[in-house]
Protein backbone atom coordinates (compact mmCIF):
# COMPACT_ATOMS: atom_id res chain seq x y z
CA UNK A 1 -2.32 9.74 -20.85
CA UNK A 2 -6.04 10.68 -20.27
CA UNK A 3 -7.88 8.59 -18.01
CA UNK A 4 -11.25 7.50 -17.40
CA UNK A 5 -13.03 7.62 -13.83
CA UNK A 6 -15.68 4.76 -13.90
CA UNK A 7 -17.06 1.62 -12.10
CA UNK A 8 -16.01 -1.98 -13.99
CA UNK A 9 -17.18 -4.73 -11.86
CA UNK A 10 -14.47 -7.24 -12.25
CA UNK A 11 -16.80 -9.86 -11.49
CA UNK A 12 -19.09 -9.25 -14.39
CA UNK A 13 -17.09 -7.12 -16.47
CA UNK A 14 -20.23 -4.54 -16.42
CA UNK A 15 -19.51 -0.68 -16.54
CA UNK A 16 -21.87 0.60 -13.98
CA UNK A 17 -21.36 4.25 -13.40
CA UNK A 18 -19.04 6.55 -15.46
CA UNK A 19 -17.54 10.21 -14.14
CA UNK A 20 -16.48 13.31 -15.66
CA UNK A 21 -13.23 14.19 -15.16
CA UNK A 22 -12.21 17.86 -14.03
CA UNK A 23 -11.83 20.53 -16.28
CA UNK A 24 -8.36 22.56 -15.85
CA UNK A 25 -9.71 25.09 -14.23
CA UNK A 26 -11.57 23.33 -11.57
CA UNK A 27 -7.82 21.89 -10.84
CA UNK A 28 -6.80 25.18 -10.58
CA UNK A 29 -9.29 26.73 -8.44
CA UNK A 30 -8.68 23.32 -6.34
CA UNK A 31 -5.22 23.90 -5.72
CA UNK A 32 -5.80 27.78 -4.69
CA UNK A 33 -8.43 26.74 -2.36
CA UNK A 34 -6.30 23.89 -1.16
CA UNK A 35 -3.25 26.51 -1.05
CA UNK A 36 -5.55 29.48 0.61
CA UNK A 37 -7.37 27.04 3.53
CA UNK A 38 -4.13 26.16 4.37
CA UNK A 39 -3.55 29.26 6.78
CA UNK A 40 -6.40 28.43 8.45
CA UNK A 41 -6.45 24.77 9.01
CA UNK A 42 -2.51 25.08 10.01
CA UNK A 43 -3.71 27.00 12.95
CA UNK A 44 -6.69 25.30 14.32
CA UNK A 45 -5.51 23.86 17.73
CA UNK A 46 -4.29 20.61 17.38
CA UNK A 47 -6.75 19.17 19.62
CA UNK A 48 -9.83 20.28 17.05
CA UNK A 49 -8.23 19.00 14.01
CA UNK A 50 -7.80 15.44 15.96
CA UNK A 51 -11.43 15.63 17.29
CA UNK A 52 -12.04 15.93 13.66
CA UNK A 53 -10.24 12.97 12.69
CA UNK A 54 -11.18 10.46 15.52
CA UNK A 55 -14.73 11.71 13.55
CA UNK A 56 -13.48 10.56 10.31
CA UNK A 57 -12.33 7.25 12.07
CA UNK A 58 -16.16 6.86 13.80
CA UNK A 59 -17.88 7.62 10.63
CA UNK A 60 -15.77 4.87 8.84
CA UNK A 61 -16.41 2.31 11.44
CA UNK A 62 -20.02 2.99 11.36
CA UNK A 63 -20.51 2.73 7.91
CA UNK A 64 -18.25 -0.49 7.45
CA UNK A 65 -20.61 -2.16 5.36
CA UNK A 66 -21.47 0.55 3.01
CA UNK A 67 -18.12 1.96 2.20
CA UNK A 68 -17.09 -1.81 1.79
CA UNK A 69 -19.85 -2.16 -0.82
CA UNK A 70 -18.66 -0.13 -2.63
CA UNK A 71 -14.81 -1.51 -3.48
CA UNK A 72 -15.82 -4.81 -3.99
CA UNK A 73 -17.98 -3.21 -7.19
CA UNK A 74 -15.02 -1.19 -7.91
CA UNK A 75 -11.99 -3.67 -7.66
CA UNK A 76 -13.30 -6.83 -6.20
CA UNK A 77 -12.40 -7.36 -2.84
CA UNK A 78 -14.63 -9.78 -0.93
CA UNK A 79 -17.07 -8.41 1.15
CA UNK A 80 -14.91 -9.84 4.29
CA UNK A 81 -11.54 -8.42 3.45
CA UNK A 82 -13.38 -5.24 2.29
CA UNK A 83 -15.18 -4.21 5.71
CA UNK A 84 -11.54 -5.53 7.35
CA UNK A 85 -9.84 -2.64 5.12
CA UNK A 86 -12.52 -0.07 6.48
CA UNK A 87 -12.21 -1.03 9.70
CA UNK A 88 -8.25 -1.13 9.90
CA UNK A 89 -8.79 2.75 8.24
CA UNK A 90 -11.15 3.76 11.17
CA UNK A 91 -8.33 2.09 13.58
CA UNK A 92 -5.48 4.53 11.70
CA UNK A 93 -7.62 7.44 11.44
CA UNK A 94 -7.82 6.55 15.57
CA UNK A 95 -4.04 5.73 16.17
CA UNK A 96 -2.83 9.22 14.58
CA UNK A 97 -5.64 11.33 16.64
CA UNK A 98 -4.91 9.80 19.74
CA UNK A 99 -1.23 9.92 19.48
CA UNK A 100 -0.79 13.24 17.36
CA UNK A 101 0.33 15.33 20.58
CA UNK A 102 2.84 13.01 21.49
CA UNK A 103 4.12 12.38 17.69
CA UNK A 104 4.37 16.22 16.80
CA UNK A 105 6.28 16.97 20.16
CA UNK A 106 9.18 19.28 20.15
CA UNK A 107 11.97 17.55 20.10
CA UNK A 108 14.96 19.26 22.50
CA UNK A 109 18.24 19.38 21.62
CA UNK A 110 21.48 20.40 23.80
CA UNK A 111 23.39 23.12 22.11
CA UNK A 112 26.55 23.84 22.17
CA UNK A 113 26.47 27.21 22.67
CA UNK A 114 24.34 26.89 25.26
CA UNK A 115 20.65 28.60 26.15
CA UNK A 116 17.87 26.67 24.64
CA UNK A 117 17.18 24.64 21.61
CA UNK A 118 14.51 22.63 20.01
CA UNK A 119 12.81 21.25 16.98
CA UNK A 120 9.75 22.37 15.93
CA UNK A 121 7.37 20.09 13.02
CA UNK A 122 5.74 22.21 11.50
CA UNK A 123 3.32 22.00 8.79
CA UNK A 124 4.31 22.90 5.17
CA UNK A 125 1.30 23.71 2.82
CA UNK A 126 -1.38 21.80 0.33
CA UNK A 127 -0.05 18.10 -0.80
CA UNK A 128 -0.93 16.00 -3.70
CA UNK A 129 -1.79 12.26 -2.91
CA UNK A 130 -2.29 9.74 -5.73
CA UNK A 131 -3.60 6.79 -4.72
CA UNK A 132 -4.21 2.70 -6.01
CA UNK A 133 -6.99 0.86 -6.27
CA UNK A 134 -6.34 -1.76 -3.79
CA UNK A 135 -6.99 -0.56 -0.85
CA UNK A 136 -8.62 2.46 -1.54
CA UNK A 137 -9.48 3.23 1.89
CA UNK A 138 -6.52 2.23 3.31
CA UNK A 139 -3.84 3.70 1.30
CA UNK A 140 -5.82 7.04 1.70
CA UNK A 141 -5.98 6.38 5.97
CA UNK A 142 -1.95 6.05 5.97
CA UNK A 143 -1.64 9.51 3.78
CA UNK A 144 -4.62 12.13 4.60
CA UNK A 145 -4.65 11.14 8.34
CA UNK A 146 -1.31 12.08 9.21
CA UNK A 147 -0.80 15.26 6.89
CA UNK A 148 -4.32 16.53 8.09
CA UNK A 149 -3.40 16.14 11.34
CA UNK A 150 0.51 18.18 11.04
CA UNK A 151 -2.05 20.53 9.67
CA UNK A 152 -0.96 19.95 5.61
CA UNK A 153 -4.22 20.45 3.46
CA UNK A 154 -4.85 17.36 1.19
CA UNK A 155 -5.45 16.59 -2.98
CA UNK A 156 -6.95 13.55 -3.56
CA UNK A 157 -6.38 11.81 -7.15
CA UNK A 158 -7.25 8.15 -6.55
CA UNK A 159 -7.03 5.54 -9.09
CA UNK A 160 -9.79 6.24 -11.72
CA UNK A 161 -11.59 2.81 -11.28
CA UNK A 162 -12.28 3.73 -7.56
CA UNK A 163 -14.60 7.11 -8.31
CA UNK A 164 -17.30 5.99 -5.11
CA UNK A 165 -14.91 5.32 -2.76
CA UNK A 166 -13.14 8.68 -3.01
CA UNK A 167 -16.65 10.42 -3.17
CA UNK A 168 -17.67 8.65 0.30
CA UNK A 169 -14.32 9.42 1.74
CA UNK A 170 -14.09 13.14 0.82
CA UNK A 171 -17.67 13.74 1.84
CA UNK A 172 -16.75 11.73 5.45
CA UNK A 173 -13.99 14.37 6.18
CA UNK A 174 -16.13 17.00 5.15
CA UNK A 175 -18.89 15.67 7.62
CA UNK A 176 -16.02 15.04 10.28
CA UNK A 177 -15.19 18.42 10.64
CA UNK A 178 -12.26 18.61 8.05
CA UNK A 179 -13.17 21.92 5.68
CA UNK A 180 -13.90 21.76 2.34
CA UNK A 181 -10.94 22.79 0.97
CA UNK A 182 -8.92 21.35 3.38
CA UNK A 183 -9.37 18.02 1.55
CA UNK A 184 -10.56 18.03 -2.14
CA UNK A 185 -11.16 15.17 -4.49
CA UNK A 186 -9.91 15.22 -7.92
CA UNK A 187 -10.79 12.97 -10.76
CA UNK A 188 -7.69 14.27 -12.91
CA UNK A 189 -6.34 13.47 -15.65
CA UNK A 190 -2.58 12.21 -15.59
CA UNK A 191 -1.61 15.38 -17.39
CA UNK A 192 -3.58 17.57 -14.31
CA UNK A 193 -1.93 15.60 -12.06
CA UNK A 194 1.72 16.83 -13.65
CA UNK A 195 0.53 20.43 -13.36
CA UNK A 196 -0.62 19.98 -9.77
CA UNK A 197 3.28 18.89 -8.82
CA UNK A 198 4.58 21.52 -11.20
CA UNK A 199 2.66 24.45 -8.86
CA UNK A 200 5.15 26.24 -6.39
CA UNK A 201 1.54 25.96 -4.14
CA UNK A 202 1.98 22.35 -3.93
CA UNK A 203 5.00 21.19 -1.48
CA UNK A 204 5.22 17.61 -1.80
CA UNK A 205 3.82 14.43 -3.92
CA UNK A 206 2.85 10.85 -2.33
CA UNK A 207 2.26 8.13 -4.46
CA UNK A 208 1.24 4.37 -3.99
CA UNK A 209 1.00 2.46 -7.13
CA UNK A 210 3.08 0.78 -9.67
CA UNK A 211 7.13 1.15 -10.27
CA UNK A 212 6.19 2.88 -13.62
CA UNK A 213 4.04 5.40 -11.86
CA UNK A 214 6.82 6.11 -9.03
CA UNK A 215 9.53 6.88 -11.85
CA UNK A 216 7.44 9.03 -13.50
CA UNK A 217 5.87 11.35 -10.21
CA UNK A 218 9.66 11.01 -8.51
CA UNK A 219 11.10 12.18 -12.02
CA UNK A 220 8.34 15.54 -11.89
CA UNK A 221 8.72 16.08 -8.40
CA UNK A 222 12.58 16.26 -9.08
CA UNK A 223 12.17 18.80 -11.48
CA UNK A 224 10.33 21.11 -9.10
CA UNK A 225 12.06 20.29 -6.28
CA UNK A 226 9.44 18.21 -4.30
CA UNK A 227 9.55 16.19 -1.27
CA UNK A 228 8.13 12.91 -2.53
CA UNK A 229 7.38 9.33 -0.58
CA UNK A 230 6.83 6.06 -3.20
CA UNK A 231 5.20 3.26 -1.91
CA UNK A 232 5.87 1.13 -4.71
CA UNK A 233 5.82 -2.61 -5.57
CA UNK A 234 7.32 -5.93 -3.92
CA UNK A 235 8.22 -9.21 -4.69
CA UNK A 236 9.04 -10.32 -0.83
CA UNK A 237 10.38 -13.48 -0.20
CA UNK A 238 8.88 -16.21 2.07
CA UNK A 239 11.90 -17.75 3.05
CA UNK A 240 11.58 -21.51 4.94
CA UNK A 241 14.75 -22.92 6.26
CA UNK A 242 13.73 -24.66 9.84
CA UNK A 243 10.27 -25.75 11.46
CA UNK A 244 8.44 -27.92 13.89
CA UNK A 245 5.45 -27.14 11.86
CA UNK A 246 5.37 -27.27 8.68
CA UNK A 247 1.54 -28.12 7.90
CA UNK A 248 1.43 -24.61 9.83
CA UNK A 249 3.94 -22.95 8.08
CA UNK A 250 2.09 -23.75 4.49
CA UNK A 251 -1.11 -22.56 5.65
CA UNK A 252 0.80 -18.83 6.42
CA UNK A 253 2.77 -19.00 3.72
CA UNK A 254 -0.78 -19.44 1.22
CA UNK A 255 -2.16 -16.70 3.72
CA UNK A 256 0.43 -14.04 3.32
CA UNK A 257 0.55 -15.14 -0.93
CA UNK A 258 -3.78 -14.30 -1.14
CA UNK A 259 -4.64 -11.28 0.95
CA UNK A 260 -6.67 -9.74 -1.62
CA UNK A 261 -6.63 -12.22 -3.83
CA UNK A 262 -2.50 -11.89 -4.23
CA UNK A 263 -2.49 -7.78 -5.46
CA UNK A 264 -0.49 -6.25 -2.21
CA UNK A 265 2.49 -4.55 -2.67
CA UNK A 266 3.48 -6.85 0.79
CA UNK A 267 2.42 -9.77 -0.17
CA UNK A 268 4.71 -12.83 -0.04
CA UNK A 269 5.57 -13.38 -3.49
CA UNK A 270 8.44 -15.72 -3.19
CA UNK A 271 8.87 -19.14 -1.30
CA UNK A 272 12.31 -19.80 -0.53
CA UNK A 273 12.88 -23.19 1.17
CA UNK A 274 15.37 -25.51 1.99
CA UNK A 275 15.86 -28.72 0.67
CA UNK A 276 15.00 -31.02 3.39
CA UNK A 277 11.56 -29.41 3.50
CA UNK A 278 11.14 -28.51 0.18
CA UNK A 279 9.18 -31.39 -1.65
CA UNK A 280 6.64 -31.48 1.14
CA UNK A 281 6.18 -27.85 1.13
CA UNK A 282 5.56 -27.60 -2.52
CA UNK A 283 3.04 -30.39 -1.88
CA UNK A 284 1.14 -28.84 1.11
CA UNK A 285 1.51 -25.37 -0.24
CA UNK A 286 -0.11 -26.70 -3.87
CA UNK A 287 -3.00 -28.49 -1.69
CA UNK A 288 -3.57 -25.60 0.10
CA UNK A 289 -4.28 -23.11 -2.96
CA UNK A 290 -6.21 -26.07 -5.18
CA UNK A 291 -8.79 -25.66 -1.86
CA UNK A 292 -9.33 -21.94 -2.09
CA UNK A 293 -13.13 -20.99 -3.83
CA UNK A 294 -13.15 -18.32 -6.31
CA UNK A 295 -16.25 -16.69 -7.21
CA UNK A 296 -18.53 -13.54 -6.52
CA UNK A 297 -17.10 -11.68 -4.13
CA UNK A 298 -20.62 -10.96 -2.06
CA UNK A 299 -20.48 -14.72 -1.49
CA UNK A 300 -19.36 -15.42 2.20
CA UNK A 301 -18.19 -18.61 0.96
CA UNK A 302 -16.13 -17.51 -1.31
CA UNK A 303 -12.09 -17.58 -0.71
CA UNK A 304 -11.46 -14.94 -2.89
CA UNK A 305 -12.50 -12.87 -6.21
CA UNK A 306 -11.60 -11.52 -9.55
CA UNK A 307 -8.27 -9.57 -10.11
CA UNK A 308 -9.44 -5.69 -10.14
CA UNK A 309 -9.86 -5.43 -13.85
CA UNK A 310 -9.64 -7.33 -16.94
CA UNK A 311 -6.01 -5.51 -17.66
CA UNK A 312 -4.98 -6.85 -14.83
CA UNK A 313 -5.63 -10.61 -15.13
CA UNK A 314 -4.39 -10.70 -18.83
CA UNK A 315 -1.25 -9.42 -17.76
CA UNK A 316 -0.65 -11.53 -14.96
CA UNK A 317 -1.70 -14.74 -17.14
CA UNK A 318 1.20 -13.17 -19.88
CA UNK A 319 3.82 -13.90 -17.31
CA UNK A 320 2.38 -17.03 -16.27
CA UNK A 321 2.72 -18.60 -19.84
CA UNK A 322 5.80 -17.05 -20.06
CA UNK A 323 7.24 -19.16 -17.55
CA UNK A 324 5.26 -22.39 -18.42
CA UNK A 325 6.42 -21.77 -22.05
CA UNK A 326 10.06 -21.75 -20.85
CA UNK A 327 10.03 -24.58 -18.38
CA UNK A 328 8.36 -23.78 -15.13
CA UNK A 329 6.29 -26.78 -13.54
CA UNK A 330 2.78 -26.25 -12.24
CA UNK A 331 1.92 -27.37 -9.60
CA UNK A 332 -1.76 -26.36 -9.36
CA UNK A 333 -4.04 -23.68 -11.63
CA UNK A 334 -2.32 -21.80 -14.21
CA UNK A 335 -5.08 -20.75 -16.08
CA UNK A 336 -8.10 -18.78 -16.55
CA UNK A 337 -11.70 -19.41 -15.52
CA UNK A 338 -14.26 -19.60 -18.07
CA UNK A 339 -17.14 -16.98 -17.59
CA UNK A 340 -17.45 -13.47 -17.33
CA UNK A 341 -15.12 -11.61 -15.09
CA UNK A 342 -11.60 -11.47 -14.32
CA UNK A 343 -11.13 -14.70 -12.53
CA UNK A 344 -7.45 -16.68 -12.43
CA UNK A 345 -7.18 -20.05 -10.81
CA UNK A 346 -4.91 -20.30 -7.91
CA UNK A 347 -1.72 -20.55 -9.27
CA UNK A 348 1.81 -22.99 -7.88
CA UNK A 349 5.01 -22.43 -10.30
CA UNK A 350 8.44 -24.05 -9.76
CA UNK A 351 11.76 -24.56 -11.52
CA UNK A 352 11.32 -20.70 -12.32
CA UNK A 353 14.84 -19.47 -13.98
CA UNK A 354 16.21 -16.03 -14.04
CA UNK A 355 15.32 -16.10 -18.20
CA UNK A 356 11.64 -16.25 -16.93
CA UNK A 357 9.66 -12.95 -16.63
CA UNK A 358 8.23 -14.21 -13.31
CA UNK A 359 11.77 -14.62 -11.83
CA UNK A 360 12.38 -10.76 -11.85
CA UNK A 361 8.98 -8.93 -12.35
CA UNK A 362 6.21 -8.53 -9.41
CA UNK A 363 3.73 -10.93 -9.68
CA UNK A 364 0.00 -9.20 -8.82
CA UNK A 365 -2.48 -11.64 -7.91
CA UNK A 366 -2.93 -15.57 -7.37
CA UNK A 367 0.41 -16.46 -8.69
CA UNK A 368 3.17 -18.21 -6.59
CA UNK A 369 6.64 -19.19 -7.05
CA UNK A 370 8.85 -21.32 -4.87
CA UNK A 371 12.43 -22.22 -5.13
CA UNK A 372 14.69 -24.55 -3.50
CA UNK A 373 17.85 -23.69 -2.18
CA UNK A 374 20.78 -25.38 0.30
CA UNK A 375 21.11 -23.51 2.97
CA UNK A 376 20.34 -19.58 4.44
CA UNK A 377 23.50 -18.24 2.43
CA UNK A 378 21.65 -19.66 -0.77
CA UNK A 379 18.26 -18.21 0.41
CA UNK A 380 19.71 -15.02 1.07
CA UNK A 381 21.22 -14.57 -2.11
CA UNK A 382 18.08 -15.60 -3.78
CA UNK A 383 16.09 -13.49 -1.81
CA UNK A 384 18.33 -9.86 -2.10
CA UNK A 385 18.71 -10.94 -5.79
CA UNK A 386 15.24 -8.74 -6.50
CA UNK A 387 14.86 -5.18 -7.92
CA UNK A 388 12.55 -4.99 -4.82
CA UNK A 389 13.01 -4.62 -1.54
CA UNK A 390 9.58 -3.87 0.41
CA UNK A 391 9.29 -7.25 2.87
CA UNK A 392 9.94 -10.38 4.13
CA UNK A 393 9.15 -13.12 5.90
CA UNK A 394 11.61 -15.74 7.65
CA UNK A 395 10.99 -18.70 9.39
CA UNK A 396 13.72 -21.31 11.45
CA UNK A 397 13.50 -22.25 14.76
CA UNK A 398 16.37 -20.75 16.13
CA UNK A 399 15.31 -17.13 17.05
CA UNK A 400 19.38 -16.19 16.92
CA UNK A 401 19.66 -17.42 12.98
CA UNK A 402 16.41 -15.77 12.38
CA UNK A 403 17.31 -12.74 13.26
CA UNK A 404 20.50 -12.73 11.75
CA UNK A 405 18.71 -13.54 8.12
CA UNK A 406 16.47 -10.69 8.93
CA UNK A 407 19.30 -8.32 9.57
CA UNK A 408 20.67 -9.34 6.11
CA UNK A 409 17.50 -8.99 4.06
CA UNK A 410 18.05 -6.10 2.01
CA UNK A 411 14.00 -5.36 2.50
CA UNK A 412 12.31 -2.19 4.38
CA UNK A 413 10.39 -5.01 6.72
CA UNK A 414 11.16 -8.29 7.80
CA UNK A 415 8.75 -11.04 10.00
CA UNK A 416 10.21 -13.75 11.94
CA UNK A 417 7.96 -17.05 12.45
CA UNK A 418 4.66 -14.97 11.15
CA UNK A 419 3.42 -13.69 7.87
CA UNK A 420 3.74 -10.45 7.20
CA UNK A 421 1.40 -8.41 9.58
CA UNK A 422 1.12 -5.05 10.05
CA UNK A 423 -0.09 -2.20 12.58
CA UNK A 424 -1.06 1.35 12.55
CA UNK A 425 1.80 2.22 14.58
CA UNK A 426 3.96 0.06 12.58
CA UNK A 427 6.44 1.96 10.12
CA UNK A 428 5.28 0.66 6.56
CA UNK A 429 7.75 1.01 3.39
CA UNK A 430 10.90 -0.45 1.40
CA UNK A 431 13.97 -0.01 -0.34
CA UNK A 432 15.23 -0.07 -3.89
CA UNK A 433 12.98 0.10 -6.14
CA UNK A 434 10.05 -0.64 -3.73
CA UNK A 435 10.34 3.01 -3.03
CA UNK A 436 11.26 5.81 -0.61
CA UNK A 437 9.98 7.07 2.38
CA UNK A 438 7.73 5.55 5.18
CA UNK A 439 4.09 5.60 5.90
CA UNK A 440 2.29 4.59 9.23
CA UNK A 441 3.91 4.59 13.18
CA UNK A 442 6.09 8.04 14.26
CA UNK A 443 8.10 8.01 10.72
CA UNK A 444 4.35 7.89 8.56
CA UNK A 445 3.77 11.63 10.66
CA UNK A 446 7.10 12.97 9.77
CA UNK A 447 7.20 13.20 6.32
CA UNK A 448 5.45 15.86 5.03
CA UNK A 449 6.80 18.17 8.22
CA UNK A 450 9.12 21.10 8.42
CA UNK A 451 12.02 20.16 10.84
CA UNK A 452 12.45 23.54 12.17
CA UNK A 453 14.82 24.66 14.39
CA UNK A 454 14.37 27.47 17.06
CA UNK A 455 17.63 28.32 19.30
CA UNK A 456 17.33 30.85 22.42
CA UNK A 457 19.78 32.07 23.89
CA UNK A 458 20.62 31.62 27.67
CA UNK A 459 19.23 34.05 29.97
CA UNK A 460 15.92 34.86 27.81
């Protein structure tokens, strides 16, 4: 499918800049000079290629408020959130640089045989990257910084409403040191993007977007015999069974269900809660999200803004009537906002039944669901009965029973007594259909690396 690279404000709806995609042979020539630099940036000293990066990580931080400008014209993010995505970049950009050394060690190992034996992680050539649109810096951060820093070379397709962002970022690493060719931009079409996993120069795929989008990268790289990491979509449950607090716990739970106004991949998507709590949850949680403002995301006062595109909301409200229309209560919202722009109200669902779209299928912005359930062998089953498996949140206070719920969580990540947080040196990714692979902390670095094993014998 061809694709469009241009700015929608979701707020207004307005197109306000539109970009040409590449032409097939500036993909080619992109991949040889991504392919050819490659020798090169694979042998600068590991210390220059991290002084380069702790540049790219000062050069975000110092231009916070520009390079949040421009994603809350592209997809909407309030200004607040959006300089809080720059900034966490900067602090991954910072995290691998500082700890590179350390992360790309050899690794000994006692043979058998005896003399001396190690493993070596070594970089393996030019990778393609396709990205989301939102967190466009962020999603980037977790990818390029790493691979740069093995000393991979980097193609950039981001999501085509995000064309700025990926301009200001590829012009950053070129200002930080990072060659040209090292990391190239490409507004590509899908099809491009097929050919650039189908060339024997290109030795592994990394994609963060939809389920659809994994299948159909993981199916390509298959055929061509590509490493590939998905970081795909979630539906993590919140799951409530025991508190002191629950006032407290509501507030999280509404925190972890709007981080950008509800489209994370790790969002809490799912409130699972027992009985004796429930109806007072449902009630706090409802008050909670009928509070939230909703409005132009420049506004400081504003809680949150549009969905990223028009698509997007339309869709979302789809499986929203799809539940009312089959039974679901509401509890609060569950509708659109007159007026330009791609605005839903805050949205509280229960009584949701597996026959209900929303039951199964990820739900992307300022949509909740919460279920009731007996005990934590109920919960459980609710919560591992999910294509996905990304995250999870569980709360009881008994550390011993929380812990053993987390164990069982058939999830990638689980958070006891907190909403789901994250770090830079905190592995990031899922199972099932939530994807494969990990980004972020020691296992983000060792991806894209060549495990390779050098054996001396004794006595040389």
């Amino acid at each position: 499918m061809t694709v469009e690279y241009k700015v929608v404000n979701p707020a207004t709806g307005t197109i306000e800049k539109k970009f040409p995609t590449a032409s097939d042979a500036e993909i080619s020539s992109a991949i040889a000079r991504a392919d050819g630099v490659f020798r090169t940036w694979s042998a600068t000293p590991l210390a220059e290629r991290a002084a380069a990066i702790h540049r790219v990580a000062d050069l975000h931080a110092e231009r916070a408020s520009e390079l949040a400008a421009l994603i809350t014209r592209e997809m909407g993010k309030t200004t607040a959130e959006a300089i809080d995505e720059v900034e966490y970049s900067a602090d991954i950009y910072r995290y691998y640089a500082d700890q590179a050394a350390t992360l790309l060690a050899d690794e000994p190992l006692k043979a058998s045989s005896g003399g001396n034996a190690f493993i070596r992680k070594a970089p393996i050539g030019a990778l393609l990257g396709i990205m989301p649109w939102n967190y466009p810096y962020y999603q980037v951060a977790r990818f390029a910084g790493p691979n740069l820093l093995v000393g991979n070379t980097i193609l950039l397709k981001h999501a085509p409403q995000c064309p700025e962002s990926a301009l200001a970022m590829e012009a950053i690493f070129h200002e930080a040191g990072v060659p040209a060719d090292a990391y190239i931009n490409l507004f590509a079409t899908n099809e491009q993007a097929a050919d650039v996993i189908a060339d024997t120069r290109v030795r592994g795929v990394s994609v963060t977007g939809s389920e659809r989008a994994g299948t159909a990268v993981a199916s390509l790289a298959g055929q061509h015999l590509k490493k590939v990491v998905l970081e795909l979509g979630g539906s993590d449950p919140f799951i409530v069974l025991d508190t002191d607090d629950l006032p407290q716990v509501a507030k999280d739970a509404v925190a972890a269900r709007m981080e950008n106004t509800g489209q994370a991949c790790n969002a809490a998507k799912r409130f699972i809660v027992a009985e004796p709590l429930y109806g007072e949850f449902v009630d706090l949680f409802a008050a909670e999200m009928a509070k939230l403002t909703i409005g132009d995301p420049t506004d400081p006062s504003v809680s949150y803004g549009p969905l990223s595109s028009e698509a997007a909301a339309a869709g979302l409200m789809t499986q929203v009537q799809d539940a009312i229309d089959k039974g679901a209560t509401v509890h609060t919202g569950g509708s659109r906002i007159d007026g330009p722009g791609a605005f839903i109200q805050p949205t509280v669902l229960t009584d949701v039944t597996p026959e209900m779209r929303a039951f199964r299928e990820e739900l992307f912005g300022p949509v909740a669901v919460i279920y009731k359930v007996n005990d934590a062998e109920e919960a459980l089953a609710l919560a591992n009965d999910s294509p996905f498996g990304l995250g999870g949140a569980v709360y009881h206070s008994d550390p011993d029973i929380a812990l053993d719920i987390a164990n069982r969580l058939d999830t990638g990540m689980v958070w006891i007594n907190e909403p789901e947080g994250g770090g830079p040196e905190l592995p990031f990714g899922g199972t099932k259909r939530s994807g494969v692979g990990r980004e972020l902390g020691p296992y983000g670095i060792d991806e894209f690396v060549n495990r390779k094993l050098i054996h001396i014998p004794a006595g040389q």
